[in-house]
PDB file of N, CA and C in Angstrom:
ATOM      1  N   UNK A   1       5.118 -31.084  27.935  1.00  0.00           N
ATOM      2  CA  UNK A   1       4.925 -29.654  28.068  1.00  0.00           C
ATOM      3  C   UNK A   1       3.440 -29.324  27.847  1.00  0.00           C
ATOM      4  N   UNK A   2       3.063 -28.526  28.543  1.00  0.00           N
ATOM      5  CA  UNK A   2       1.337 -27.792  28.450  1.00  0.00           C
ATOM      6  C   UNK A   2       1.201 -27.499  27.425  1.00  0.00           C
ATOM      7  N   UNK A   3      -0.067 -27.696  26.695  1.00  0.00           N
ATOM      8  CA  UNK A   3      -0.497 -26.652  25.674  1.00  0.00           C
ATOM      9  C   UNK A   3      -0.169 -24.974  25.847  1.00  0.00           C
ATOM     10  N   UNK A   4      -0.555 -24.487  26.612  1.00  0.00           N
ATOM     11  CA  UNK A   4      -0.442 -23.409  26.993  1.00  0.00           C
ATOM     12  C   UNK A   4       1.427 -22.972  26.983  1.00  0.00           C
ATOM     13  N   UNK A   5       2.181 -23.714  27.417  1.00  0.00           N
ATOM     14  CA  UNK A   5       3.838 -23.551  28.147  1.00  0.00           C
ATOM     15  C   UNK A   5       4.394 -23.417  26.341  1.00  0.00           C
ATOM     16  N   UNK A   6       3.658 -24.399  25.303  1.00  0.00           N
ATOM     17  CA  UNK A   6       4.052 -24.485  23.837  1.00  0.00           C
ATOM     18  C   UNK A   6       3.731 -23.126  23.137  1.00  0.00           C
ATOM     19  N   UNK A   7       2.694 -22.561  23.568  1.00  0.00           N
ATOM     20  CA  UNK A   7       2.243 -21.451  22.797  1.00  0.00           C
ATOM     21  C   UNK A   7       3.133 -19.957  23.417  1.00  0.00           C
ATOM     22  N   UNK A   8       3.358 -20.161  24.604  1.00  0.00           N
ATOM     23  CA  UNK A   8       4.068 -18.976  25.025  1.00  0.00           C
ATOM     24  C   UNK A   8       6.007 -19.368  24.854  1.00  0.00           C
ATOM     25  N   UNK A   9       5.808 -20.167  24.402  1.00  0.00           N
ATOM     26  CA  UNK A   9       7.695 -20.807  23.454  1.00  0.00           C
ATOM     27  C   UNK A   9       7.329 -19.963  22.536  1.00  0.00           C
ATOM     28  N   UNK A  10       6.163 -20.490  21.776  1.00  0.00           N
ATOM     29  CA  UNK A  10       5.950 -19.778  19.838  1.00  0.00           C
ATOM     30  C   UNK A  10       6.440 -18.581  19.973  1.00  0.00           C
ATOM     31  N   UNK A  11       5.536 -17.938  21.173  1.00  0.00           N
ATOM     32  CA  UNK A  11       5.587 -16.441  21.178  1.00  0.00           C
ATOM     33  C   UNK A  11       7.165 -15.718  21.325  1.00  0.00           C
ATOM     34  N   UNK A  12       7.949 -16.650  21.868  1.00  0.00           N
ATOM     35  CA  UNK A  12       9.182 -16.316  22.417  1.00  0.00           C
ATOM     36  C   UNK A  12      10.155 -16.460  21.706  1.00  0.00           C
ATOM     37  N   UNK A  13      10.023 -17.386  20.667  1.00  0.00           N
ATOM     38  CA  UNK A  13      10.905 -17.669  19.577  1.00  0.00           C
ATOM     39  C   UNK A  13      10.636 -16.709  18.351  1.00  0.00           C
ATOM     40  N   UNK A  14       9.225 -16.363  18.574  1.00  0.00           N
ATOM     41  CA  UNK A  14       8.864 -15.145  17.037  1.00  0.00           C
ATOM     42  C   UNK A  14       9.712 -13.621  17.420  1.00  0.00           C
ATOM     43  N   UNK A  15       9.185 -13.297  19.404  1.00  0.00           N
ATOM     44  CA  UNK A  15       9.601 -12.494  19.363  1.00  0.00           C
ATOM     45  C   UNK A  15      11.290 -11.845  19.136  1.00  0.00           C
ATOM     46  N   UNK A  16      12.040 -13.191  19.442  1.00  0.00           N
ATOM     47  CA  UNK A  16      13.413 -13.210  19.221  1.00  0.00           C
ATOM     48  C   UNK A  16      14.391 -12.746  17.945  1.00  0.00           C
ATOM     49  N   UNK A  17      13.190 -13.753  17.265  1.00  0.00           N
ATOM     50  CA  UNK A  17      13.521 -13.561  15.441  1.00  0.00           C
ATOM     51  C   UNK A  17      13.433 -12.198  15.115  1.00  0.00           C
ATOM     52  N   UNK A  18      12.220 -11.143  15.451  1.00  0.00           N
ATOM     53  CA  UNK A  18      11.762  -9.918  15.517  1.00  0.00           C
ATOM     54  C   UNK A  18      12.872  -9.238  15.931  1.00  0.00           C
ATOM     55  N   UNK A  19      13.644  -9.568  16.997  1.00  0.00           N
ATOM     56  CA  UNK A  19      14.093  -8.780  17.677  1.00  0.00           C
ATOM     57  C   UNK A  19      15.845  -8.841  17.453  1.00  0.00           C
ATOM     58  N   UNK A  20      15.751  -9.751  16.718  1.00  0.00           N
ATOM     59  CA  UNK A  20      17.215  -9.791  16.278  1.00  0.00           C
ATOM     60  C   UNK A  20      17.448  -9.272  14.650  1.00  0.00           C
ATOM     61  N   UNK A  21      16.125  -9.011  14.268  1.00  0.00           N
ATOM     62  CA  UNK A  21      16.366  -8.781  12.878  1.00  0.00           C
ATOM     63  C   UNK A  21      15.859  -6.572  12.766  1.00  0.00           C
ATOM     64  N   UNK A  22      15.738  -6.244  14.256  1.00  0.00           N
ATOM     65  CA  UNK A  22      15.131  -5.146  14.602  1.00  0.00           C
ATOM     66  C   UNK A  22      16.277  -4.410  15.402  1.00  0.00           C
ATOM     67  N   UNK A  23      16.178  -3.302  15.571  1.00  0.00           N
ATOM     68  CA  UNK A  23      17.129  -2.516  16.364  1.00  0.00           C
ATOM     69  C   UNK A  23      16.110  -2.650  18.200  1.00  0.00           C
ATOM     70  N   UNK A  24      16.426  -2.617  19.357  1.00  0.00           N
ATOM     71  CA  UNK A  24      16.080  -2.515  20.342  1.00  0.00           C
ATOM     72  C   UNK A  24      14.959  -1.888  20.600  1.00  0.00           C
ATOM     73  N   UNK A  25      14.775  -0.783  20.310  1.00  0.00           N
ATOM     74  CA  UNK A  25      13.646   0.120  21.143  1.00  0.00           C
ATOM     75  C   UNK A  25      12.433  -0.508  20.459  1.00  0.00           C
ATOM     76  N   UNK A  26      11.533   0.117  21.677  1.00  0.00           N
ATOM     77  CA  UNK A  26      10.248  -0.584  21.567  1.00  0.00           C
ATOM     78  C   UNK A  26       9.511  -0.478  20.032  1.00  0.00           C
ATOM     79  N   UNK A  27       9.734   1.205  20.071  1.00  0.00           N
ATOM     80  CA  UNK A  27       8.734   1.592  19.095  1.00  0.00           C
ATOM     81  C   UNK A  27       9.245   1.219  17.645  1.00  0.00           C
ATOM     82  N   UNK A  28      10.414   0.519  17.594  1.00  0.00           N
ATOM     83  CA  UNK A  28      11.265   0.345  16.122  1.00  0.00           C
ATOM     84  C   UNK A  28      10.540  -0.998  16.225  1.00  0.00           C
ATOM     85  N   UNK A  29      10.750  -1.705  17.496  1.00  0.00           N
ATOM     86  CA  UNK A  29      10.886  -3.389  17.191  1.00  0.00           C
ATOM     87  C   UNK A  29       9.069  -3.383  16.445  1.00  0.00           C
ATOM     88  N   UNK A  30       7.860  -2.600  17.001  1.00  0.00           N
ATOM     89  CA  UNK A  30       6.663  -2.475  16.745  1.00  0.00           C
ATOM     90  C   UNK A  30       6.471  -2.140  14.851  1.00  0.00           C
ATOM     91  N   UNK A  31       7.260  -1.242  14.875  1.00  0.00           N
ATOM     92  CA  UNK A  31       7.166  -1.053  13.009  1.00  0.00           C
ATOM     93  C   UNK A  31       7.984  -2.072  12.474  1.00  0.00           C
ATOM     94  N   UNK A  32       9.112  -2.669  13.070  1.00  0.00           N
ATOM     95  CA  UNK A  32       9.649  -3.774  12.129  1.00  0.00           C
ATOM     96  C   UNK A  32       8.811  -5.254  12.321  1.00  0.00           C
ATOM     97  N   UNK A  33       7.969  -5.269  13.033  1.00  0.00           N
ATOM     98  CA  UNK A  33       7.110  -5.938  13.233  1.00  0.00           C
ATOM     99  C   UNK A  33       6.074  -6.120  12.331  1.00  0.00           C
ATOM    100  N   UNK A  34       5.575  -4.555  12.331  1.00  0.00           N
ATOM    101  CA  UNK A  34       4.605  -4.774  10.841  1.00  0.00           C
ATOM    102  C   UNK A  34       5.554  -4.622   9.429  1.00  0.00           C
ATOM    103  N   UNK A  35       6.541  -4.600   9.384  1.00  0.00           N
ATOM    104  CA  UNK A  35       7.210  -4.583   8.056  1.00  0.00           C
ATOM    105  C   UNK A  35       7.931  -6.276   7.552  1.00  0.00           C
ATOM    106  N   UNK A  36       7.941  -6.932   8.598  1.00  0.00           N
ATOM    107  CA  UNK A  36       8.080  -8.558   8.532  1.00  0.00           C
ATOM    108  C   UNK A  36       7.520  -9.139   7.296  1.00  0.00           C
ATOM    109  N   UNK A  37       6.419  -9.078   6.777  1.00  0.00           N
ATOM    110  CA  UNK A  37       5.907  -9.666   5.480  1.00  0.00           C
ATOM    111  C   UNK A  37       7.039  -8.990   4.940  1.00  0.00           C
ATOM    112  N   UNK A  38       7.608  -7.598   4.634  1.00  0.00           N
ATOM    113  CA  UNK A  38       7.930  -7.326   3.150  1.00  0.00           C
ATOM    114  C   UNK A  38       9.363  -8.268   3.318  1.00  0.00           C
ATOM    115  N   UNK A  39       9.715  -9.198   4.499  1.00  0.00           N
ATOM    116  CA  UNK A  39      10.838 -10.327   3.912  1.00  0.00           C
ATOM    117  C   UNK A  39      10.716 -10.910   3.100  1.00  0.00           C
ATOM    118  N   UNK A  40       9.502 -11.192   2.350  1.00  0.00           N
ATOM    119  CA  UNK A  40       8.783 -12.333   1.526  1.00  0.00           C
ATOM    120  C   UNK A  40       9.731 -11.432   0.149  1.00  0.00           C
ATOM    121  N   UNK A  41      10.163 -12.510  -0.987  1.00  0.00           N
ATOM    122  CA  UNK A  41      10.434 -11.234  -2.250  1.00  0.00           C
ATOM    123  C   UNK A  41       9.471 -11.393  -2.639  1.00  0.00           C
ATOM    124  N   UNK A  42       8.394 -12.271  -2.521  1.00  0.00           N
ATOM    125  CA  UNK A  42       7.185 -12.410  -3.703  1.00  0.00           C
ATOM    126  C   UNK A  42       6.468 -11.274  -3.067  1.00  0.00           C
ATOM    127  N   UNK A  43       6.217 -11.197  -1.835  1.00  0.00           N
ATOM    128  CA  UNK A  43       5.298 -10.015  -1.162  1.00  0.00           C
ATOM    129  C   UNK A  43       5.664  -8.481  -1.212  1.00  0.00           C
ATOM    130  N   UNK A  44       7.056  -8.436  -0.996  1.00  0.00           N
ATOM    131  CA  UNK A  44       7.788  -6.687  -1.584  1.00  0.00           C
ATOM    132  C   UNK A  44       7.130  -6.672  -2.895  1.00  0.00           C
ATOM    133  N   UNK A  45       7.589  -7.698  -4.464  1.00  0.00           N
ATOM    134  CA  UNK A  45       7.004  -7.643  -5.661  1.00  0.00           C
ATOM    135  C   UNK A  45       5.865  -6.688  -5.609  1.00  0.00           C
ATOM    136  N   UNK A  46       4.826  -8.036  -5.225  1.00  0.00           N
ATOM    137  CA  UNK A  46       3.416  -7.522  -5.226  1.00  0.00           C
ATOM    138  C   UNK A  46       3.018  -6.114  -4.745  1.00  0.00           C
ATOM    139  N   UNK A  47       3.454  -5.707  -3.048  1.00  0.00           N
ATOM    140  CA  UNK A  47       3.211  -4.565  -2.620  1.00  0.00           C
ATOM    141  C   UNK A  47       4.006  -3.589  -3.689  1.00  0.00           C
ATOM    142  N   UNK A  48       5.650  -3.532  -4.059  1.00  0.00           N
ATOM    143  CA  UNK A  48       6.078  -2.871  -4.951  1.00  0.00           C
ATOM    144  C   UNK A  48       5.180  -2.194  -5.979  1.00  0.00           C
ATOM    145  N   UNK A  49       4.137  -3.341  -6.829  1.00  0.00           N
ATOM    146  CA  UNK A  49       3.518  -3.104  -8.152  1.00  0.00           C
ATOM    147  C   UNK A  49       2.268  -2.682  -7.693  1.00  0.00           C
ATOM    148  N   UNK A  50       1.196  -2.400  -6.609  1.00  0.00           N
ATOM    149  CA  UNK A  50       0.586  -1.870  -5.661  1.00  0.00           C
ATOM    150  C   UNK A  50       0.770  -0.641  -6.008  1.00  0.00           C
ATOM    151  N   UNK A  51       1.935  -0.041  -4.971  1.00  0.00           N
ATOM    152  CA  UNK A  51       2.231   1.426  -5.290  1.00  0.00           C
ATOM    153  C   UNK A  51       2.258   1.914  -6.396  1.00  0.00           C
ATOM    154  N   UNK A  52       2.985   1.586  -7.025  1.00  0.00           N
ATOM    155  CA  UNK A  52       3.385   1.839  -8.451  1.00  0.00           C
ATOM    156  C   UNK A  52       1.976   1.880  -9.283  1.00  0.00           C
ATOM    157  N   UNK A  53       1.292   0.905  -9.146  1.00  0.00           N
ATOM    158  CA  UNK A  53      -0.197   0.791  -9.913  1.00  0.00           C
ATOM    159  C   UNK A  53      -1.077   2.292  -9.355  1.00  0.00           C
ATOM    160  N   UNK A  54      -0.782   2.307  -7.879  1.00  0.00           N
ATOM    161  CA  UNK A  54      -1.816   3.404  -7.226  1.00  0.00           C
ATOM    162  C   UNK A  54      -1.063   4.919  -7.385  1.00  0.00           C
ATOM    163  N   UNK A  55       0.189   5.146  -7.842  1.00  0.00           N
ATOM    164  CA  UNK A  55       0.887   6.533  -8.175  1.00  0.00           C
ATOM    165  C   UNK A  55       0.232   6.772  -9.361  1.00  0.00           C
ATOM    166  N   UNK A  56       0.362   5.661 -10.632  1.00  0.00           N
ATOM    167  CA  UNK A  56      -0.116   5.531 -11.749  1.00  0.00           C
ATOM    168  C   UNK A  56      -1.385   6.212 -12.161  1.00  0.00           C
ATOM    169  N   UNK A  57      -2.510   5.618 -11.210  1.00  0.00           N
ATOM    170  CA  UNK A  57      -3.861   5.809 -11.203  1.00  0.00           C
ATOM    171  C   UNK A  57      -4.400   7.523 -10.701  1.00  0.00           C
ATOM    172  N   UNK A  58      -3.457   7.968  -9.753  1.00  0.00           N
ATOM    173  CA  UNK A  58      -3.451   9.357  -9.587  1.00  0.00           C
ATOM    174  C   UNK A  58      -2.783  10.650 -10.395  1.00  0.00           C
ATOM    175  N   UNK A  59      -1.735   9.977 -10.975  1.00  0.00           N
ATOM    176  CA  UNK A  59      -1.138  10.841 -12.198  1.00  0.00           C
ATOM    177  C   UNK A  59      -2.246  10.828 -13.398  1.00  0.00           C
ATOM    178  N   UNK A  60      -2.271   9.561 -13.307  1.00  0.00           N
ATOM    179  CA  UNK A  60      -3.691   9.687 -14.480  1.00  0.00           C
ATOM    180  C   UNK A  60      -4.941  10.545 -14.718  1.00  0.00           C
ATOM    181  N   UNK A  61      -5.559  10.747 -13.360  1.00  0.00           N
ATOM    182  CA  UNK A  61      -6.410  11.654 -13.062  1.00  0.00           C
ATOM    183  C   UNK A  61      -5.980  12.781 -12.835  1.00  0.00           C
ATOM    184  N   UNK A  62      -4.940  13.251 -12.529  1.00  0.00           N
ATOM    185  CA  UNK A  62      -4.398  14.676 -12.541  1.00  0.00           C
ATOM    186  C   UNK A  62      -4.404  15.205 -14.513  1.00  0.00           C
ATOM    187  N   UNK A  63      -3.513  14.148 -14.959  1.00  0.00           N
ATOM    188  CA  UNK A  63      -3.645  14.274 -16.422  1.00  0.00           C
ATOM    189  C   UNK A  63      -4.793  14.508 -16.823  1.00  0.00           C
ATOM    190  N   UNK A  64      -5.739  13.892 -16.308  1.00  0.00           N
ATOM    191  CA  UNK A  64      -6.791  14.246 -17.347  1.00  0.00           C
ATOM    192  C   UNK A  64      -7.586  15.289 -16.772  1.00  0.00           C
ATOM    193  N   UNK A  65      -7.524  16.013 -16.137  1.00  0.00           N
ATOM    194  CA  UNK A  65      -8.011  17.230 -15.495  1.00  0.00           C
ATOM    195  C   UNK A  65      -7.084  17.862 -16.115  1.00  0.00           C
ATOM    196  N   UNK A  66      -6.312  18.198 -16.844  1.00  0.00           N
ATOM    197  CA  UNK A  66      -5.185  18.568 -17.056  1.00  0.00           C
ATOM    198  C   UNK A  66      -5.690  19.156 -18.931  1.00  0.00           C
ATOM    199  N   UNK A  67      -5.616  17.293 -19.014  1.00  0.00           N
ATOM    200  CA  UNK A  67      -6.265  17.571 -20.702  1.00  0.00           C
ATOM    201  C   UNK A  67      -7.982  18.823 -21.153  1.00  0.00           C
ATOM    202  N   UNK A  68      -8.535  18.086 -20.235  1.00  0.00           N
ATOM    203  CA  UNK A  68      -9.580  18.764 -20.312  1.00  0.00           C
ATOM    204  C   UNK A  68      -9.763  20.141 -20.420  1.00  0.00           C
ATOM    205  N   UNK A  69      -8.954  20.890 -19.475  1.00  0.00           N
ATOM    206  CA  UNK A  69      -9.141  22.111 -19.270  1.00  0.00           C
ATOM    207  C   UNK A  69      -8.030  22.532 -20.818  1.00  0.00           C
ATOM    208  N   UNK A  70      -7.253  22.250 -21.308  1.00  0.00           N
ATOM    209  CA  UNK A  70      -6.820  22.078 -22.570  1.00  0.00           C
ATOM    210  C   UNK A  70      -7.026  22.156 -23.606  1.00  0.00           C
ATOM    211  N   UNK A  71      -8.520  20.973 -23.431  1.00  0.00           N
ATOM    212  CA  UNK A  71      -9.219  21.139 -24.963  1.00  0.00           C
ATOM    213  C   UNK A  71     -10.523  22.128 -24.538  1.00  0.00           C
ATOM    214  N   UNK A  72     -10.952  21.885 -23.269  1.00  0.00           N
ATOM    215  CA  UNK A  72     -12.366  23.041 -23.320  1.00  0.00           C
ATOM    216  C   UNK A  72     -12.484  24.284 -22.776  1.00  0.00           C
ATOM    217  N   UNK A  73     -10.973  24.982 -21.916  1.00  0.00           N
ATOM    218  CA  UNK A  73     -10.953  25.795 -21.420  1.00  0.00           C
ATOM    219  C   UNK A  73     -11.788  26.133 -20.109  1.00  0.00           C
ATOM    220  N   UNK A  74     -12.870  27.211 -20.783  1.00  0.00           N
ATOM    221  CA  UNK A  74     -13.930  27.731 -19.686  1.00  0.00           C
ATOM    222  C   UNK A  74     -15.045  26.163 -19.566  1.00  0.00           C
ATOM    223  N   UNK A  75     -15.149  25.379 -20.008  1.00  0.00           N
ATOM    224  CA  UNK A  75     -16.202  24.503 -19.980  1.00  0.00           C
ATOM    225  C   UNK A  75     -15.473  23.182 -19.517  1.00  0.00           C
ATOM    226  N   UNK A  76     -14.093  23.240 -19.036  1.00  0.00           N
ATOM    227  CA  UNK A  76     -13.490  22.176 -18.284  1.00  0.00           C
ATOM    228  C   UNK A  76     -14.048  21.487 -17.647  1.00  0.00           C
ATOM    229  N   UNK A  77     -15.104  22.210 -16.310  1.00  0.00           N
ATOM    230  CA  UNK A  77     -15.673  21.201 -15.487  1.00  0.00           C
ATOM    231  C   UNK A  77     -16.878  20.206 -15.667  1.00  0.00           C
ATOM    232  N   UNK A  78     -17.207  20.528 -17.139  1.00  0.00           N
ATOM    233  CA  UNK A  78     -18.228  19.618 -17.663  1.00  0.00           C
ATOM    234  C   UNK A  78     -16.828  18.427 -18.007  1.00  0.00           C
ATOM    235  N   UNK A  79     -16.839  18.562 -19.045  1.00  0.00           N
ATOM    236  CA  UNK A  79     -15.578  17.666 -19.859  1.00  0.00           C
ATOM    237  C   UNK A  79     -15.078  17.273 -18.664  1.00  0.00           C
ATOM    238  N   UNK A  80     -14.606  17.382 -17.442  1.00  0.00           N
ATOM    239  CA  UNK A  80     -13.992  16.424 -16.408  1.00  0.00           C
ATOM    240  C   UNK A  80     -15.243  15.579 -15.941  1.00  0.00           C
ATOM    241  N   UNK A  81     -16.250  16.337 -15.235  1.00  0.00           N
ATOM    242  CA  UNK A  81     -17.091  15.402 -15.185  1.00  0.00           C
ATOM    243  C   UNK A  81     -17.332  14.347 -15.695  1.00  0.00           C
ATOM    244  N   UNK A  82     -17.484  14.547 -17.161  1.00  0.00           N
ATOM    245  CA  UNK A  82     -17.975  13.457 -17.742  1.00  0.00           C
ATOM    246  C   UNK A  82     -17.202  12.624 -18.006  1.00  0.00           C
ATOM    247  N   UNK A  83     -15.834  12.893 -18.407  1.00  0.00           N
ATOM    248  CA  UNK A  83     -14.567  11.857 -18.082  1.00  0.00           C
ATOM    249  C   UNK A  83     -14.415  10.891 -16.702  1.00  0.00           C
ATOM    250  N   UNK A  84     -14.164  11.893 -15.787  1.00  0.00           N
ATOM    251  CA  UNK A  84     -14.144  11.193 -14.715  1.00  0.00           C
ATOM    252  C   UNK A  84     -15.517  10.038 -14.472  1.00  0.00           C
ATOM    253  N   UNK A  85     -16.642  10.378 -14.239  1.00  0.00           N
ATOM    254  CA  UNK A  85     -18.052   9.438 -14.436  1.00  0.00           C
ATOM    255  C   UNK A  85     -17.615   8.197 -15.686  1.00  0.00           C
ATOM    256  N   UNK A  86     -17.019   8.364 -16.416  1.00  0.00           N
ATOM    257  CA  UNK A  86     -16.835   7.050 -17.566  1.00  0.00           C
ATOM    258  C   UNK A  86     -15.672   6.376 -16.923  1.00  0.00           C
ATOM    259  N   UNK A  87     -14.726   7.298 -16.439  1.00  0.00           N
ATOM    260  CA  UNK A  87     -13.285   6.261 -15.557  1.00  0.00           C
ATOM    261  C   UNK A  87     -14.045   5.476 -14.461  1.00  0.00           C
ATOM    262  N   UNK A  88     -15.452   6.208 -13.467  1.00  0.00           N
ATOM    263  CA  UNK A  88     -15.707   5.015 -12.154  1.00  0.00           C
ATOM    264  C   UNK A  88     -16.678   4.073 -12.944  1.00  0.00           C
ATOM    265  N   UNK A  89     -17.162   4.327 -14.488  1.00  0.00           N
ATOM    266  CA  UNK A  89     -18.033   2.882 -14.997  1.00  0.00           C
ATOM    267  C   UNK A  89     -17.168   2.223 -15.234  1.00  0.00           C
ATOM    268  N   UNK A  90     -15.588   2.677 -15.598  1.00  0.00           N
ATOM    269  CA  UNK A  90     -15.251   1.643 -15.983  1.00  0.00           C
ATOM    270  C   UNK A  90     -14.502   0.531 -14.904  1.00  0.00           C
ATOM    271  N   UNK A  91     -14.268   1.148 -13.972  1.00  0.00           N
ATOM    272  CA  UNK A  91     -13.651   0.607 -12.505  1.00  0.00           C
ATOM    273  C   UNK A  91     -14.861  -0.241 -11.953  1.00  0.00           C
ATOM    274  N   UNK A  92     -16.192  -0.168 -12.194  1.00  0.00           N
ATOM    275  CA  UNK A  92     -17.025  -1.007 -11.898  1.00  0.00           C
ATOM    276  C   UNK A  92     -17.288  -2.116 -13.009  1.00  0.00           C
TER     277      UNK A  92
END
């Protein structure tokens, strides 16, 4: 068999797998296409703790815009400032 005749099998056997583990239409088989990694459980895990880490990180900053205006009232947007500026030193 050709190099070429082997590579368009690959393609034909992936797309099958895709397509049996996908509902028909084009535009489904295309998103279950990019959703194929999350078969992995180690890869759902990881992406799982991802989200979860990045909801985390935005509640956080809501909170503390939150606190601030709390403890300083009218002078909140200093006190966030300077909070926020110490959260991106510390991300660096």
């Amino acid at each position: 068999m050709r190099a070429g005749a082997q590579s368009v099998k690959r393609i034909w056997v992936a797309w099958r797998s895709v397509r049996r583990w996908c509902a028909p239409q084009a535009w489904v088989v295309l998103s279950c296409a990019m959703l194929s990694p999350l078969r992995s459980r180690t890869y759902r895990h990881l992406f799982a703790a991802q989200v979860i880490a990045l909801l985390g990180t935005g509640l956080a900053t809501v909170a503390l815009g939150l606190v601030a205006y709390q403890l300083a009232g009218a002078d909140a947007g200093a006190v966030l400032g300077t909070a926020l500026a110490i959260k991106m030193v510390a991300y660096v």
